[in-house]
C-alpha atoms as a PDB file:
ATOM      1  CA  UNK A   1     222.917  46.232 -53.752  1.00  0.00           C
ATOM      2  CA  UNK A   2     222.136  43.631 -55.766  1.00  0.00           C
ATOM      3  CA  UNK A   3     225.414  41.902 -56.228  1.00  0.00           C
ATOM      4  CA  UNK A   4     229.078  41.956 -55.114  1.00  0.00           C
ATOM      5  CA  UNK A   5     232.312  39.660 -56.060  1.00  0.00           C
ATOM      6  CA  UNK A   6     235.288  39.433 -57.265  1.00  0.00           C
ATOM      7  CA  UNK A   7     236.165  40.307 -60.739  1.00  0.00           C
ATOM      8  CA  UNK A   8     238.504  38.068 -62.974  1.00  0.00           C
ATOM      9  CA  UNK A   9     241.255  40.648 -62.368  1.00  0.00           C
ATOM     10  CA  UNK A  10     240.703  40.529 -58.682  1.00  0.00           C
ATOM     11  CA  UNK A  11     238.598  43.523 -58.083  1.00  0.00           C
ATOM     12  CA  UNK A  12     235.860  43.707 -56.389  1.00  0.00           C
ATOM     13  CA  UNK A  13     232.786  44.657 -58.062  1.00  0.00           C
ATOM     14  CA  UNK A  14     229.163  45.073 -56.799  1.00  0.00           C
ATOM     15  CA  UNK A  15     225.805  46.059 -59.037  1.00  0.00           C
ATOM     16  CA  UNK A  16     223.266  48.037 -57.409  1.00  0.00           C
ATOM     17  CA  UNK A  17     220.120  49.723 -58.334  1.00  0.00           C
ATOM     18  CA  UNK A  18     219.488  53.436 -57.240  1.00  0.00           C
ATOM     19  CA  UNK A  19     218.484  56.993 -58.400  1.00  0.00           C
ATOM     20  CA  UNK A  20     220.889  58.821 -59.663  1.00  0.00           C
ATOM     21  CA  UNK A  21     220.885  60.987 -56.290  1.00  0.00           C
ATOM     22  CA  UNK A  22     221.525  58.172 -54.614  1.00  0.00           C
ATOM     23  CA  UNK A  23     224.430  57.075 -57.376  1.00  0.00           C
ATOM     24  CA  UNK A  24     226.157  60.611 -56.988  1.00  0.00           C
ATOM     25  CA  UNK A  25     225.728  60.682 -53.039  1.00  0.00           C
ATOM     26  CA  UNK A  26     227.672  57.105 -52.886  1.00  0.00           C
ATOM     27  CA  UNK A  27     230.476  58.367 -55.361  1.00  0.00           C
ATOM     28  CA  UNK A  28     230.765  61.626 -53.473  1.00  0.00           C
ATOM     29  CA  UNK A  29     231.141  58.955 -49.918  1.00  0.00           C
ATOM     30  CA  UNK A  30     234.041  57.232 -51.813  1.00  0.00           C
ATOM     31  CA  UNK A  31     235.909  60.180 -53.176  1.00  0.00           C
ATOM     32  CA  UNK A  32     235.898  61.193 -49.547  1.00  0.00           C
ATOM     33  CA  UNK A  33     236.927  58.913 -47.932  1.00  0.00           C
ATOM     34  CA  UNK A  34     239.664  58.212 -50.463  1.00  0.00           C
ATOM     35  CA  UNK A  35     238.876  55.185 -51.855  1.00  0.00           C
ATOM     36  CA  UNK A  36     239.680  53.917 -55.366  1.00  0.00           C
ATOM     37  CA  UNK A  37     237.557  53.301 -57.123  1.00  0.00           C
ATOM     38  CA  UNK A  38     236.121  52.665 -61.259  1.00  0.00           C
ATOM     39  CA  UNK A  39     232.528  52.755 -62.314  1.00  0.00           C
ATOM     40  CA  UNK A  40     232.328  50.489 -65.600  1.00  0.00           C
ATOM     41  CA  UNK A  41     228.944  50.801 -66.472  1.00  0.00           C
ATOM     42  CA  UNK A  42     225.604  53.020 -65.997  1.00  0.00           C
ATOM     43  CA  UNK A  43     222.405  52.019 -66.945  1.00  0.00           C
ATOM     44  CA  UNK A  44     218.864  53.372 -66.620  1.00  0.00           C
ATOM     45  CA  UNK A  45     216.529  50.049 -65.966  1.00  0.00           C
ATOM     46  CA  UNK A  46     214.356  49.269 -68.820  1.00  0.00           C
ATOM     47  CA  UNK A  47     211.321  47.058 -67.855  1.00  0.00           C
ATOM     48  CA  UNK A  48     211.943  44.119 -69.901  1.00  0.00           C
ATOM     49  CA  UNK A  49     208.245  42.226 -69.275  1.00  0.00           C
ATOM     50  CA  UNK A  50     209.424  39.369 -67.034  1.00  0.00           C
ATOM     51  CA  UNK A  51     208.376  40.817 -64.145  1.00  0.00           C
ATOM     52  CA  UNK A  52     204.839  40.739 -63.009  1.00  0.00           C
ATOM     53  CA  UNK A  53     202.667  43.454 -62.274  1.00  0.00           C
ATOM     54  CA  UNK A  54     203.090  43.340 -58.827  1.00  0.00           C
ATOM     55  CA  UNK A  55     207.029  42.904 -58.515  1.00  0.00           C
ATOM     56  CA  UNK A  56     207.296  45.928 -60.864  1.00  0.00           C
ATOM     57  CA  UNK A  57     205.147  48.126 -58.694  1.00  0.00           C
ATOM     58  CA  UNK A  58     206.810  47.250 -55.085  1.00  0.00           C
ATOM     59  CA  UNK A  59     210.170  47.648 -57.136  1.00  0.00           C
ATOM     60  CA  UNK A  60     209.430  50.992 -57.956  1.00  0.00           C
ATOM     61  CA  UNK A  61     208.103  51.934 -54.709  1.00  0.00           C
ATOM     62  CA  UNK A  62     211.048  51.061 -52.996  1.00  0.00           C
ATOM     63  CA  UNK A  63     213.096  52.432 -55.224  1.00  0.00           C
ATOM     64  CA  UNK A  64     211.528  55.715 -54.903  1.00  0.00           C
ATOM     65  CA  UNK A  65     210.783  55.162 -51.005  1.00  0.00           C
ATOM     66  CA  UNK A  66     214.858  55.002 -50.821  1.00  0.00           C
ATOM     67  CA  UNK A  67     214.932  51.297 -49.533  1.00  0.00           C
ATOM     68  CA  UNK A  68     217.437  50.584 -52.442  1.00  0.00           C
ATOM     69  CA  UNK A  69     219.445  54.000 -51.490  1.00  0.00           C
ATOM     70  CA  UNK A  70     223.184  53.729 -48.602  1.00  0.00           C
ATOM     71  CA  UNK A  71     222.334  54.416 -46.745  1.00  0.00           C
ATOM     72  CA  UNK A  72     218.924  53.147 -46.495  1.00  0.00           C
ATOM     73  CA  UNK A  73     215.745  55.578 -46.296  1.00  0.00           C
ATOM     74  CA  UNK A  74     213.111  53.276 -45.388  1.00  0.00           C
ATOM     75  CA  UNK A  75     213.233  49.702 -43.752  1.00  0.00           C
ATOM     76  CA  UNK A  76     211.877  46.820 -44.551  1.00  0.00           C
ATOM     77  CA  UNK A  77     209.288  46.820 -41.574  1.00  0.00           C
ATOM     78  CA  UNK A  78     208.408  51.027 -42.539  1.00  0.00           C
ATOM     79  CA  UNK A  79     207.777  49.978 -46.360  1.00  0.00           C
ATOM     80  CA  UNK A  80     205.654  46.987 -45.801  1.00  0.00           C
ATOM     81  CA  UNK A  81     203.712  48.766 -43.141  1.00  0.00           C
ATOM     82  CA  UNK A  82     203.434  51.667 -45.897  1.00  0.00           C
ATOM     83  CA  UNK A  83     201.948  49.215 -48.733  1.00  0.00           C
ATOM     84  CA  UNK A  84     200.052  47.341 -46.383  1.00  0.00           C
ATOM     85  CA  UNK A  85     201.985  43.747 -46.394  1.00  0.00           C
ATOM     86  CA  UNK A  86     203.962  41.800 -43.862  1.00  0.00           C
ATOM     87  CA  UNK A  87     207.689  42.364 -44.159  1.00  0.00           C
ATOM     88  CA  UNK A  88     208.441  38.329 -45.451  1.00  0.00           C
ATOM     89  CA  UNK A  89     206.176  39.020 -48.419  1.00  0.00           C
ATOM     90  CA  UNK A  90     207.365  42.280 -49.392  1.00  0.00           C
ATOM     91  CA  UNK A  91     210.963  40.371 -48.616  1.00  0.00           C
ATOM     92  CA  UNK A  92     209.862  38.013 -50.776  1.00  0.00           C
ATOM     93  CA  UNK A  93     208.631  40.101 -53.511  1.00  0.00           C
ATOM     94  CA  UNK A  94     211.594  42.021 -53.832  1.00  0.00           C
ATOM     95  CA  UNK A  95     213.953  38.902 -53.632  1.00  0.00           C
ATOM     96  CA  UNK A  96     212.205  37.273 -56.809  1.00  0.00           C
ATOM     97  CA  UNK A  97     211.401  40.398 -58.736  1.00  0.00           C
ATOM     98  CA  UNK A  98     215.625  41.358 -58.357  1.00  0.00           C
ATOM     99  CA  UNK A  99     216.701  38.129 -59.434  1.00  0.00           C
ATOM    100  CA  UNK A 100     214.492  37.546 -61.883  1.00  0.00           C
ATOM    101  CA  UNK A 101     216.533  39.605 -64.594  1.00  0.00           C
ATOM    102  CA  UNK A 102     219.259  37.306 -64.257  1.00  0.00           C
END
């Protein structure tokens, strides 16, 4: 998850960035347990250039590792270990690439 508040209407609303497995396997978990719910918007992440080299490549790893997925497939500790960092950078890396869209 990226984000999560409260709408203007008074909904809660959260932005998160996952495959589309991982999109269907969370909609599927709501349906079931009989939650209401609305999806507003879908969108398949574009690079846009302001993120460097490095923050698109760990980004993409975790992404595809499942560290972005609910429930998570990979920690924190288990991904760093994997790329060969300590968990505060790739913490950090993550962080700064995520929010630097906004």
């Amino acid at each position: 998850m990226i984000s999560g508040g409260i709408d203007r209407d008074g909904y809660i609303e959260y932005r998160f960035v996952s495959s589309f497995e991982s999109f269907r396997r969370i909609l599927r978990e709501l349906h079931r347990a009989d939650l209401s719910f609305r999806v507003n918007r879908v969108v398949r992440y574009k690079p846009k250039g302001i993120l460097t080299e490095t923050q698109e490549r760990i980004l993409l790893i975790a992404l595809r590792a499942g560290f972005f997925d609910f429930p998570r497939r990979v920690t924190l500790e288990e991904l760093a270990r994997g790329i060969g960092v300590f968990p505060f950078t790739l913490s950090e890396v993550i962080r700064r690439g995520l929010y630097m869209r906004y």
